[in-house]
N, C-alpha and C. Protein backbone atom coordinates (compact mmCIF):
# COMPACT_ATOMS: atom_id res chain seq x y z
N UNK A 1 147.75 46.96 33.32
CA UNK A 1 146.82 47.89 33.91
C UNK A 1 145.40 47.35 33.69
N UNK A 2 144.93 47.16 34.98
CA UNK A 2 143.40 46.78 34.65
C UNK A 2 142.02 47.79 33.97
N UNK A 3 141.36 47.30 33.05
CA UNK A 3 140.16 47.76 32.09
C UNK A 3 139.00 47.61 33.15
N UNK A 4 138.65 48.77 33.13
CA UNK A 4 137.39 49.30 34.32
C UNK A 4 135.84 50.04 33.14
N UNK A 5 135.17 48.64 32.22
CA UNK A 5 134.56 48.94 31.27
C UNK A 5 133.44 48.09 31.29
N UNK A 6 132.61 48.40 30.40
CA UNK A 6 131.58 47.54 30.52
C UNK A 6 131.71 45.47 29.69
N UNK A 7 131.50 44.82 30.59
CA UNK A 7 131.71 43.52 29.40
C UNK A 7 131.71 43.80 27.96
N UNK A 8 132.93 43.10 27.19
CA UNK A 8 132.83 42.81 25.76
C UNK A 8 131.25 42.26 25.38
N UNK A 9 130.86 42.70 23.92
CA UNK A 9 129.82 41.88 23.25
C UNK A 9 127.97 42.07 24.13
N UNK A 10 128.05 43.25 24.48
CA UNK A 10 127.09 43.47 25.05
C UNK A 10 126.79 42.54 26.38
N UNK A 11 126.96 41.85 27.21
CA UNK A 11 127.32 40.96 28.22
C UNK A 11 127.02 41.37 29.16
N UNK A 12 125.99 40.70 29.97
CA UNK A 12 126.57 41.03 31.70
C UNK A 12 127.35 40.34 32.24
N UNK A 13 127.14 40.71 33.71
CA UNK A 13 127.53 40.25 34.36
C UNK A 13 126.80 39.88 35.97
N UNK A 14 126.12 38.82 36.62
CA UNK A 14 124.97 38.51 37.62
C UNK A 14 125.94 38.41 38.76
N UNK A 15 126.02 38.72 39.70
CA UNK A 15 126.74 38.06 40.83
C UNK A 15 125.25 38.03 41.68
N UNK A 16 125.57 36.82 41.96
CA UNK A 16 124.30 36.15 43.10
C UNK A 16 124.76 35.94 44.77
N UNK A 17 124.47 36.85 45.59
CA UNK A 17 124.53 37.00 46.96
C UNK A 17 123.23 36.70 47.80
N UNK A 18 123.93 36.50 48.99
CA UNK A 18 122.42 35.87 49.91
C UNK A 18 122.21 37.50 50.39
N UNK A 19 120.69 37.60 50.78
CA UNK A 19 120.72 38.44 51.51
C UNK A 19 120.88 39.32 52.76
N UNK A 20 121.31 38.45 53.10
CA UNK A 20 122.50 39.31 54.79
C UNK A 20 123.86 39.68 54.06
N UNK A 21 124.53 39.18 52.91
CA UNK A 21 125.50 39.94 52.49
C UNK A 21 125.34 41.16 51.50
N UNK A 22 124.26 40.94 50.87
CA UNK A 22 123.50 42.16 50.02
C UNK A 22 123.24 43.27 51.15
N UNK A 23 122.86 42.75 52.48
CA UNK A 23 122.28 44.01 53.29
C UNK A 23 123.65 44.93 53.76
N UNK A 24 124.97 43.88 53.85
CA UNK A 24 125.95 44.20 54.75
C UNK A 24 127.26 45.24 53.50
N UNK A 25 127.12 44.55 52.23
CA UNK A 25 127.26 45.27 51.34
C UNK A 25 126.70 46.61 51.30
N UNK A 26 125.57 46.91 51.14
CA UNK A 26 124.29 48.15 51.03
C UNK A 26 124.90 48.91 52.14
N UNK A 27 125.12 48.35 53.37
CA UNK A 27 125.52 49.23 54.78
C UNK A 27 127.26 49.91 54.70
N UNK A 28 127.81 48.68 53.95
CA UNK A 28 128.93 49.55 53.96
C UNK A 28 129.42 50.46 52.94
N UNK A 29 128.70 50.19 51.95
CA UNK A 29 128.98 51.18 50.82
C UNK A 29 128.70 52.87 51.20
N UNK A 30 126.98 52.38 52.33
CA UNK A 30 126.33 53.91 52.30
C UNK A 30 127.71 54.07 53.16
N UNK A 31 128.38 53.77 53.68
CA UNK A 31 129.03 54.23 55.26
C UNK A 31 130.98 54.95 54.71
N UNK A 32 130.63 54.79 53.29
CA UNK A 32 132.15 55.25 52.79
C UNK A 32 131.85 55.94 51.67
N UNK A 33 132.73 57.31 51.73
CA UNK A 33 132.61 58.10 49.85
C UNK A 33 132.85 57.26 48.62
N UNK A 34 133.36 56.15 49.09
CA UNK A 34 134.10 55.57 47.23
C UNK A 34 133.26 54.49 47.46
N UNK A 35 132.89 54.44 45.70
CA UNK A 35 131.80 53.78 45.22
C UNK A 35 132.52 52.18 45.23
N UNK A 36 133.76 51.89 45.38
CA UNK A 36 134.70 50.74 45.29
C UNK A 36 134.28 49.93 46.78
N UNK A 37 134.10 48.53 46.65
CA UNK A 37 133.97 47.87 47.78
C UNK A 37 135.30 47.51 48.32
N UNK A 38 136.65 47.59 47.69
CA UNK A 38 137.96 47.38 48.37
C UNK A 38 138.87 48.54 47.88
N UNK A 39 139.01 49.36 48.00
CA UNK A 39 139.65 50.42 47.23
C UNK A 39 141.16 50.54 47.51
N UNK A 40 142.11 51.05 47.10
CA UNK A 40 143.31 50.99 47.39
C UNK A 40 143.35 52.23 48.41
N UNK A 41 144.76 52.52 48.89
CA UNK A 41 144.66 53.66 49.81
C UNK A 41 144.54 54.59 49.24
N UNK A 42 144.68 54.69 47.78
CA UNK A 42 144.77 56.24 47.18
C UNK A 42 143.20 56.52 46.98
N UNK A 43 142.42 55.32 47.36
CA UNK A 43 141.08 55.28 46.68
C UNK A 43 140.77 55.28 45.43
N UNK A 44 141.63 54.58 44.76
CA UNK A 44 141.67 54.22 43.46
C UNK A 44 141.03 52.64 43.74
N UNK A 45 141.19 51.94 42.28
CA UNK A 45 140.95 50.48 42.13
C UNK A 45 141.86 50.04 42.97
N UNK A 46 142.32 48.57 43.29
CA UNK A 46 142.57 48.04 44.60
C UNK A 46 143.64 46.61 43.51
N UNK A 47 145.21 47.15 43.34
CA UNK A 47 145.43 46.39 41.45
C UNK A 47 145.54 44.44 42.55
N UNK A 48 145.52 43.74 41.91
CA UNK A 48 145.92 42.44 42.07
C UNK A 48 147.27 42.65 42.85
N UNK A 49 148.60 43.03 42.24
CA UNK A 49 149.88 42.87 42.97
C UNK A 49 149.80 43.59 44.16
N UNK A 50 148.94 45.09 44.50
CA UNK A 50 148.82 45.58 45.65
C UNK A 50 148.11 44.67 46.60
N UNK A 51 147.18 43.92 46.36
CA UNK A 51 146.63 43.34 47.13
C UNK A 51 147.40 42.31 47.63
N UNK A 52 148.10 41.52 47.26
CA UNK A 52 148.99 40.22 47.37
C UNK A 52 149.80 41.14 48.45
N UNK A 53 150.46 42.12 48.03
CA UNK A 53 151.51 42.42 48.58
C UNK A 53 151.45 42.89 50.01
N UNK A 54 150.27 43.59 50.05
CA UNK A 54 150.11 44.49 51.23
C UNK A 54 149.04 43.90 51.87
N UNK A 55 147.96 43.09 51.75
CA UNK A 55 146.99 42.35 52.35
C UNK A 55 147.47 40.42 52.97
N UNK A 56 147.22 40.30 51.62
CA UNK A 56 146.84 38.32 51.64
C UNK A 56 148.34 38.35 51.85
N UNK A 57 149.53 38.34 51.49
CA UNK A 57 150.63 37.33 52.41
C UNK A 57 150.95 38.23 53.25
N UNK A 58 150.44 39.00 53.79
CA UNK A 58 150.44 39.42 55.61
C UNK A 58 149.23 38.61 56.57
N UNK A 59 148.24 38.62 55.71
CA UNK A 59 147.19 37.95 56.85
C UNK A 59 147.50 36.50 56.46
N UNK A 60 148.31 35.86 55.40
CA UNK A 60 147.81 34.58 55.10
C UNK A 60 149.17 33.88 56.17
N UNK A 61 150.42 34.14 56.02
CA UNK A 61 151.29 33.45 57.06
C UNK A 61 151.41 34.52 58.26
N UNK A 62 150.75 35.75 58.39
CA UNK A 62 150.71 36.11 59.96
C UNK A 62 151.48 37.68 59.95
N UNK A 63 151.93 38.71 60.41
CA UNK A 63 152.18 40.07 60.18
C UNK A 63 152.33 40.56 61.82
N UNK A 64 153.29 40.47 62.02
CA UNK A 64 153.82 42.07 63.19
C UNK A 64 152.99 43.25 63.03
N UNK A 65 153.01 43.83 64.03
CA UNK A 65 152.55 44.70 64.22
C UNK A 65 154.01 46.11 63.45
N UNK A 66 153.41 47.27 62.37
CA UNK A 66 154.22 48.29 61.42
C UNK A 66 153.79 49.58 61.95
N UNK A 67 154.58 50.02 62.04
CA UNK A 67 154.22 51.61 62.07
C UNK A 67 154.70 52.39 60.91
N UNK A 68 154.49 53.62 60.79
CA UNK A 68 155.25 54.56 59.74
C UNK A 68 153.76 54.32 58.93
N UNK A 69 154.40 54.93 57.73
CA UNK A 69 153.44 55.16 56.09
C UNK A 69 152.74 54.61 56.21
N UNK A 70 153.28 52.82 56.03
CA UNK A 70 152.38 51.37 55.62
C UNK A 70 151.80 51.27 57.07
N UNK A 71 151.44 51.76 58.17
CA UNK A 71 151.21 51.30 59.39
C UNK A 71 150.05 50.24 59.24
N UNK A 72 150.32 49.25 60.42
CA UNK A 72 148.81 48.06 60.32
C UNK A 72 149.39 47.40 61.77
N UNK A 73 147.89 46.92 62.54
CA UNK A 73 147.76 45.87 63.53
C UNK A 73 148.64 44.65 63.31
N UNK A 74 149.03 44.09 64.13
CA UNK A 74 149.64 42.49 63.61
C UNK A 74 148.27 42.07 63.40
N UNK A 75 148.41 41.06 62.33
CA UNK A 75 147.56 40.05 62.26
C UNK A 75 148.03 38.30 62.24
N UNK A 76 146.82 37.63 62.86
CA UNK A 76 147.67 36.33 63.08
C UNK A 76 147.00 35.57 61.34
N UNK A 77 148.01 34.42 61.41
CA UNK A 77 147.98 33.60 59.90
C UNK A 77 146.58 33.31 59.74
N UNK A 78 145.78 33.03 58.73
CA UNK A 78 145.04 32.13 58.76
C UNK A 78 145.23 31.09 58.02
């Protein structure tokens, strides 16, 4: 289970972005309730195995088009 805390040992942390992605960030955050930039569907944190599972090896070798619960667009590989 992932730790959602501040760095060990008093620590930051800098992430350095250009600013057209700082702006595009800023736009989409205002444009959604959850403070999370990828959130899961429950709108919780977004865990590593959910992501693999249900994102990256659907877009990475390519995905049909699903309906039902999990519904999603096909997407082609990249």
């Amino acid at each position: 289970m992932p730790v959602f805390a501040p760095p060990k040992y008093g620590s930051e942390r800098t992430l350095v972005i250009p600013p057209f992605l700082a702006e595009l960030l800023e736009r989409h955050l205002e444009s959604h309730d959850n403070e999370r930039v990828f959130p899961a569907l429950s709108g919780g944190p977004l865990l590593t195995t959910d992501f693999h599972t249900y994102y990256w090896s659907p877009v990475r070798g390519g995905a049909e088009a699903r309906a039902g619960r999990y519904a999603r667009e096909a997407m082609k590989p990249v």
